[in-house]
PDB file of N, CA and C in Angstrom:
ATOM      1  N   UNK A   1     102.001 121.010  98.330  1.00  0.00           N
ATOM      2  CA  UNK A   1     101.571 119.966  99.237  1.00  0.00           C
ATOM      3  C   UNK A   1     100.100 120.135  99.608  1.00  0.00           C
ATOM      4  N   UNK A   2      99.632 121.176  99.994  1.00  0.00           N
ATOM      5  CA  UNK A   2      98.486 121.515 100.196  1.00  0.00           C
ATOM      6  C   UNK A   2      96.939 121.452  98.960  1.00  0.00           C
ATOM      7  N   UNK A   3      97.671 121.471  97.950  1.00  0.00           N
ATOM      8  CA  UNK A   3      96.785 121.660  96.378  1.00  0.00           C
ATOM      9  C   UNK A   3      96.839 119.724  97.007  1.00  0.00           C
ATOM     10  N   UNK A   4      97.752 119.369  96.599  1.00  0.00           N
ATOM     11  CA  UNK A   4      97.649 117.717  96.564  1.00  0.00           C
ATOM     12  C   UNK A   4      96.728 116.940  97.705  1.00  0.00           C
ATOM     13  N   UNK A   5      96.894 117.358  98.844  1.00  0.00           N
ATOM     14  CA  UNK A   5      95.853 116.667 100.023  1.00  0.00           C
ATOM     15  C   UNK A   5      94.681 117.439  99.731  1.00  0.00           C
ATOM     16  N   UNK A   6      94.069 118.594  99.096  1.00  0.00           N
ATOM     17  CA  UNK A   6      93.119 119.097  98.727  1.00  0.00           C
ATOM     18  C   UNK A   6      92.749 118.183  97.398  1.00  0.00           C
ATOM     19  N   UNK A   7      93.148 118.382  96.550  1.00  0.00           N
ATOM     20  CA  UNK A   7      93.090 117.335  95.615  1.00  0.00           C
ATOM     21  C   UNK A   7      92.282 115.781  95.883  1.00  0.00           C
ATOM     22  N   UNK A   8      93.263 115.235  96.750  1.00  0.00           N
ATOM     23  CA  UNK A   8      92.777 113.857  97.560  1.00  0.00           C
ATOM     24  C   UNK A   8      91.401 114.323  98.308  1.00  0.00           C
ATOM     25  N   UNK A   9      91.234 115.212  98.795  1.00  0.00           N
ATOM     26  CA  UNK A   9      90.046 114.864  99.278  1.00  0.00           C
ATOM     27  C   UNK A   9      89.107 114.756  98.785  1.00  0.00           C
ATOM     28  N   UNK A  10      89.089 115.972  97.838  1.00  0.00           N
ATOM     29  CA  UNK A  10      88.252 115.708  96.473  1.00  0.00           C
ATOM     30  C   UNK A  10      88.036 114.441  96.123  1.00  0.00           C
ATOM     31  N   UNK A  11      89.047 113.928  95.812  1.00  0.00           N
ATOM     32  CA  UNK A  11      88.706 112.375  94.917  1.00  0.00           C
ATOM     33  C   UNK A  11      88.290 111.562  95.913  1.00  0.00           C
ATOM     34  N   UNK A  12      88.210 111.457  97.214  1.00  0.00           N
ATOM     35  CA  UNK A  12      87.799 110.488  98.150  1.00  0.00           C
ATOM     36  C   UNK A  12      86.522 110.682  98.556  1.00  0.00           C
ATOM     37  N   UNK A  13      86.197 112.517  98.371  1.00  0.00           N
ATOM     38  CA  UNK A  13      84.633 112.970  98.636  1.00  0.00           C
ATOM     39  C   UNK A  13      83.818 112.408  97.314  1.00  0.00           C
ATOM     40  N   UNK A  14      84.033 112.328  96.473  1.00  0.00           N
ATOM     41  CA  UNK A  14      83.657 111.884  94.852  1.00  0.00           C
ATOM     42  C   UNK A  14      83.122 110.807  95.351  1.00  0.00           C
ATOM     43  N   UNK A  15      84.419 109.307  95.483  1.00  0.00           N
ATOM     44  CA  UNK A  15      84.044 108.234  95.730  1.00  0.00           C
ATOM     45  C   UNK A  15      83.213 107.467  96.594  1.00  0.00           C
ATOM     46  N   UNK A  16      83.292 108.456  97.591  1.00  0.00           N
ATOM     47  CA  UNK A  16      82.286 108.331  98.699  1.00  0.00           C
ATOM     48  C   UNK A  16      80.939 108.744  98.095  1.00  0.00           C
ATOM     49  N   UNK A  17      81.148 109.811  97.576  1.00  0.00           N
ATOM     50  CA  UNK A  17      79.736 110.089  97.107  1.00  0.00           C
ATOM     51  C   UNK A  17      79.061 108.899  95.960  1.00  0.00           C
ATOM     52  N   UNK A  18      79.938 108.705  95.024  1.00  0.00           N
ATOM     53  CA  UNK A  18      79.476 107.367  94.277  1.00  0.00           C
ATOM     54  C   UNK A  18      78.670 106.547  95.010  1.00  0.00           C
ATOM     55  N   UNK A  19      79.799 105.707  96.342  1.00  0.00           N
ATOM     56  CA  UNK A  19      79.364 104.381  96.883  1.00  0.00           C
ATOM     57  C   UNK A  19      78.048 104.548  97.474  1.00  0.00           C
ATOM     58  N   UNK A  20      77.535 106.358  97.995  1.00  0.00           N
ATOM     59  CA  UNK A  20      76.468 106.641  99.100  1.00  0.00           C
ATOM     60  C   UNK A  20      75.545 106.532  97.399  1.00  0.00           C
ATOM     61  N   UNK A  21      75.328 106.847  96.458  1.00  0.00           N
ATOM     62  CA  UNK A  21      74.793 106.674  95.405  1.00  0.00           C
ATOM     63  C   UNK A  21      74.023 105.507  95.018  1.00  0.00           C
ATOM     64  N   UNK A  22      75.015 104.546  95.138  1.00  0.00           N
ATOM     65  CA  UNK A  22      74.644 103.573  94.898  1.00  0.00           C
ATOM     66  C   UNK A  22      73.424 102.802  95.676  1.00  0.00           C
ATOM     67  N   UNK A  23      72.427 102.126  94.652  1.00  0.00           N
ATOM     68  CA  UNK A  23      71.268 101.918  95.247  1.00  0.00           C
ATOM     69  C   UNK A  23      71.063 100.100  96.216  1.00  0.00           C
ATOM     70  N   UNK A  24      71.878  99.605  95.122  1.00  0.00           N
ATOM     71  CA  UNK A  24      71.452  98.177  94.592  1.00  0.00           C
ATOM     72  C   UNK A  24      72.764  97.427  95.361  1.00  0.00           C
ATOM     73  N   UNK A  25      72.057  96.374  96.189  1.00  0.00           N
ATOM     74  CA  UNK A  25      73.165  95.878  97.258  1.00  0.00           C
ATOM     75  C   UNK A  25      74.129  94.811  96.492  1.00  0.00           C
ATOM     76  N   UNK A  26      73.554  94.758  95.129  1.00  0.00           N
ATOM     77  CA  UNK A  26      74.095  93.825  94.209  1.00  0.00           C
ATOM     78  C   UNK A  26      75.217  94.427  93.152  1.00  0.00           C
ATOM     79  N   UNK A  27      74.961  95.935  93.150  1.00  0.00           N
ATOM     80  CA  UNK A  27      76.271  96.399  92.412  1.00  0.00           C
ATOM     81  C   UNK A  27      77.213  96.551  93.456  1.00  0.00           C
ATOM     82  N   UNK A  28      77.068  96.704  94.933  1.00  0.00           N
ATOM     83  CA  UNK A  28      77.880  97.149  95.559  1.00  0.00           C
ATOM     84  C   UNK A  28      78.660  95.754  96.273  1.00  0.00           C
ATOM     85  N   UNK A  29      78.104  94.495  96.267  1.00  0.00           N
ATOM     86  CA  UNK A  29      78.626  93.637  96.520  1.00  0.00           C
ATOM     87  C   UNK A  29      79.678  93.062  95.206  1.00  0.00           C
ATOM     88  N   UNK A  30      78.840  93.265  93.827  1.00  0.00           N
ATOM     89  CA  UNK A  30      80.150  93.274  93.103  1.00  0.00           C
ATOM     90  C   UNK A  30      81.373  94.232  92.902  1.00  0.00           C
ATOM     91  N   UNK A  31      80.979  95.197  93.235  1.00  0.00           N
ATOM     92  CA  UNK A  31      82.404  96.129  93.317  1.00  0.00           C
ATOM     93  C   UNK A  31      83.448  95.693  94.402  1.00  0.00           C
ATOM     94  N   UNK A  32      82.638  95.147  95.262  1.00  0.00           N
ATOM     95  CA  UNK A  32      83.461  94.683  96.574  1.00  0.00           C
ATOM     96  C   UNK A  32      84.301  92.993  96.151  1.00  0.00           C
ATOM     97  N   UNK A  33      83.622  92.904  95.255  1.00  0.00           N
ATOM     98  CA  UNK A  33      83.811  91.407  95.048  1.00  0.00           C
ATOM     99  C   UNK A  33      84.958  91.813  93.852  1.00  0.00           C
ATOM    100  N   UNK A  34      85.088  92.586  93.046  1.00  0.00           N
ATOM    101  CA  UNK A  34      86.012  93.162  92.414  1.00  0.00           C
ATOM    102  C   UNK A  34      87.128  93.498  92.707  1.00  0.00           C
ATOM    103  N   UNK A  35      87.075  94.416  93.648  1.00  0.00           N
ATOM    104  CA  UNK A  35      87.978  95.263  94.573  1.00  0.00           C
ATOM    105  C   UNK A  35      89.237  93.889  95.573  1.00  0.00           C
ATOM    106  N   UNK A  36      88.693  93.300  95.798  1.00  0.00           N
ATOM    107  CA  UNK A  36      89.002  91.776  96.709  1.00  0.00           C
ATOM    108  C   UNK A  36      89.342  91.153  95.137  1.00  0.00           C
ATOM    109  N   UNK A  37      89.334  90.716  94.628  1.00  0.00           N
ATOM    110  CA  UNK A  37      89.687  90.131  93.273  1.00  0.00           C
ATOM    111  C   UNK A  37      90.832  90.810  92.672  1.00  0.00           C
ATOM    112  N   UNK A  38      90.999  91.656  92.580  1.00  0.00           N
ATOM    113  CA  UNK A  38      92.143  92.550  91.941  1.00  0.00           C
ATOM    114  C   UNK A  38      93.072  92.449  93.178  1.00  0.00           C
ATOM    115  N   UNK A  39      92.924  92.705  94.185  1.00  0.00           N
ATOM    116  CA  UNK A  39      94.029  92.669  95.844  1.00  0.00           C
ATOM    117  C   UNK A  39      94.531  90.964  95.562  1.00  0.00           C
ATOM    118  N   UNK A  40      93.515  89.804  95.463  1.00  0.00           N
ATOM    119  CA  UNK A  40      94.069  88.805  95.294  1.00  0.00           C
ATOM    120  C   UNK A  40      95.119  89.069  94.327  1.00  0.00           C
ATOM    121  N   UNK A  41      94.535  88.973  92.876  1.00  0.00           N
ATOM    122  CA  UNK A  41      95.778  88.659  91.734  1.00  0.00           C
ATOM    123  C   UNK A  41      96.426  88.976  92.329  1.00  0.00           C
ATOM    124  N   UNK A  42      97.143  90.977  92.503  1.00  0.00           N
ATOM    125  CA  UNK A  42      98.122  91.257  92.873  1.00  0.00           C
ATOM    126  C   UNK A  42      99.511  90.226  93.459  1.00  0.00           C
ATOM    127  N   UNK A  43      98.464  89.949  94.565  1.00  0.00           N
ATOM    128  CA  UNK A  43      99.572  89.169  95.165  1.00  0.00           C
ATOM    129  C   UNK A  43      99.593  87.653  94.799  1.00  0.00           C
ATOM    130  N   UNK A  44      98.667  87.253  94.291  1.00  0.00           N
ATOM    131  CA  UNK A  44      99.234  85.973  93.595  1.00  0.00           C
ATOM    132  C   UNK A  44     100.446  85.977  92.484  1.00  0.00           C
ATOM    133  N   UNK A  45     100.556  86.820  92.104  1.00  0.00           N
ATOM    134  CA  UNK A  45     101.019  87.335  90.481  1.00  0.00           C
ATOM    135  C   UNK A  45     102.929  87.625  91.663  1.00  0.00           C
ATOM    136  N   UNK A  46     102.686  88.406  92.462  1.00  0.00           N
ATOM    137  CA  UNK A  46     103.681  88.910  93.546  1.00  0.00           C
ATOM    138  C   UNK A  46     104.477  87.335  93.549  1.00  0.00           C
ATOM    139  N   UNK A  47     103.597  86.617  94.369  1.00  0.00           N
ATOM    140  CA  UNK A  47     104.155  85.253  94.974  1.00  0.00           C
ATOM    141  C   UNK A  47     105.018  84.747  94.197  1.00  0.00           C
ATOM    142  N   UNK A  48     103.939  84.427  92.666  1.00  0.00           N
ATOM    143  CA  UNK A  48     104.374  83.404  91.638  1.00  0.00           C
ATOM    144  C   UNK A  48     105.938  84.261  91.127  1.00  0.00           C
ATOM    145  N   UNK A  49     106.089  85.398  91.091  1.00  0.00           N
ATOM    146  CA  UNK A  49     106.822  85.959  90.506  1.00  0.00           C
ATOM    147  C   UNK A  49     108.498  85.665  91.212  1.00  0.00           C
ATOM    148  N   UNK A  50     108.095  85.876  92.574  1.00  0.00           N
ATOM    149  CA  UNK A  50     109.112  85.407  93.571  1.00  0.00           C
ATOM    150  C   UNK A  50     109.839  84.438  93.393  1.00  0.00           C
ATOM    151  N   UNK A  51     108.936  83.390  92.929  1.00  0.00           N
ATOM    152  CA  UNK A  51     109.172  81.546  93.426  1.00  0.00           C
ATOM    153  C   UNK A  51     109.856  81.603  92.386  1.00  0.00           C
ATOM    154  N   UNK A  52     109.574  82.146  90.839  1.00  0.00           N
ATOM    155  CA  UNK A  52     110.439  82.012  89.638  1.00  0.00           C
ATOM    156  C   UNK A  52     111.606  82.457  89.983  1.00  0.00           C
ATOM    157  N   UNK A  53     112.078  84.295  90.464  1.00  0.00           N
ATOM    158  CA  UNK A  53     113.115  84.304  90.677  1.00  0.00           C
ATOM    159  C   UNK A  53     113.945  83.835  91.632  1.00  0.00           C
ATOM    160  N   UNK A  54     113.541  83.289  92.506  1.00  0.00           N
ATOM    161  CA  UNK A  54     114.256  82.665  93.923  1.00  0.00           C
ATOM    162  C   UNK A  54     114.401  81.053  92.559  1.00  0.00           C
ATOM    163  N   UNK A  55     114.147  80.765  92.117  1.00  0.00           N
ATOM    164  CA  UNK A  55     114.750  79.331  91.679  1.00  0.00           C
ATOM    165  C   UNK A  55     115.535  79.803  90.640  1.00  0.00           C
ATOM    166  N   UNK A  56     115.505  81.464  89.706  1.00  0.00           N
ATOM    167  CA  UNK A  56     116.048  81.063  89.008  1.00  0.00           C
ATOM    168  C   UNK A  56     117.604  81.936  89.228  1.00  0.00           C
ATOM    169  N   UNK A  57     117.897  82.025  90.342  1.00  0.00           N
ATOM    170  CA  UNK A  57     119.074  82.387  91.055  1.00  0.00           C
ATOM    171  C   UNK A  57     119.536  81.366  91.471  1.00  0.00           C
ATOM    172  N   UNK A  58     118.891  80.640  91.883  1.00  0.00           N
ATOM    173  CA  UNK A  58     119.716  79.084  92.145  1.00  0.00           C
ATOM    174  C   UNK A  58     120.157  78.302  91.150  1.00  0.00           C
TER     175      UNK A  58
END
């Protein structure tokens, strides 16, 4: 348990360190614009998936 939340922090100190890296307010608005793009599909893809099986139980 302890290797694993050590682990995680690692990878969250990394990413952090990336984003503090980053120079250009234009890569970081597209990553954000990415990041928000992928959360959409998800749940569009979620929804649509629903509506099929809720009708096709009926």
């Amino acid at each position: 348990m302890n290797t694993a939340i050590s682990d995680l922090k690692k990878e969250l100190k990394s990413k952090l360190q990336f984003w503090n890296n980053l120079k250009s307010r234009k890569a970081k608005a597209a990553l954000i614009l990415v990041f928000v793009a992928l959360i959409t599909l998800k749940i569009f893809t979620t929804v649509l998936t629903f509506d099929w099986l809720i009708e096709f139980l009926n």
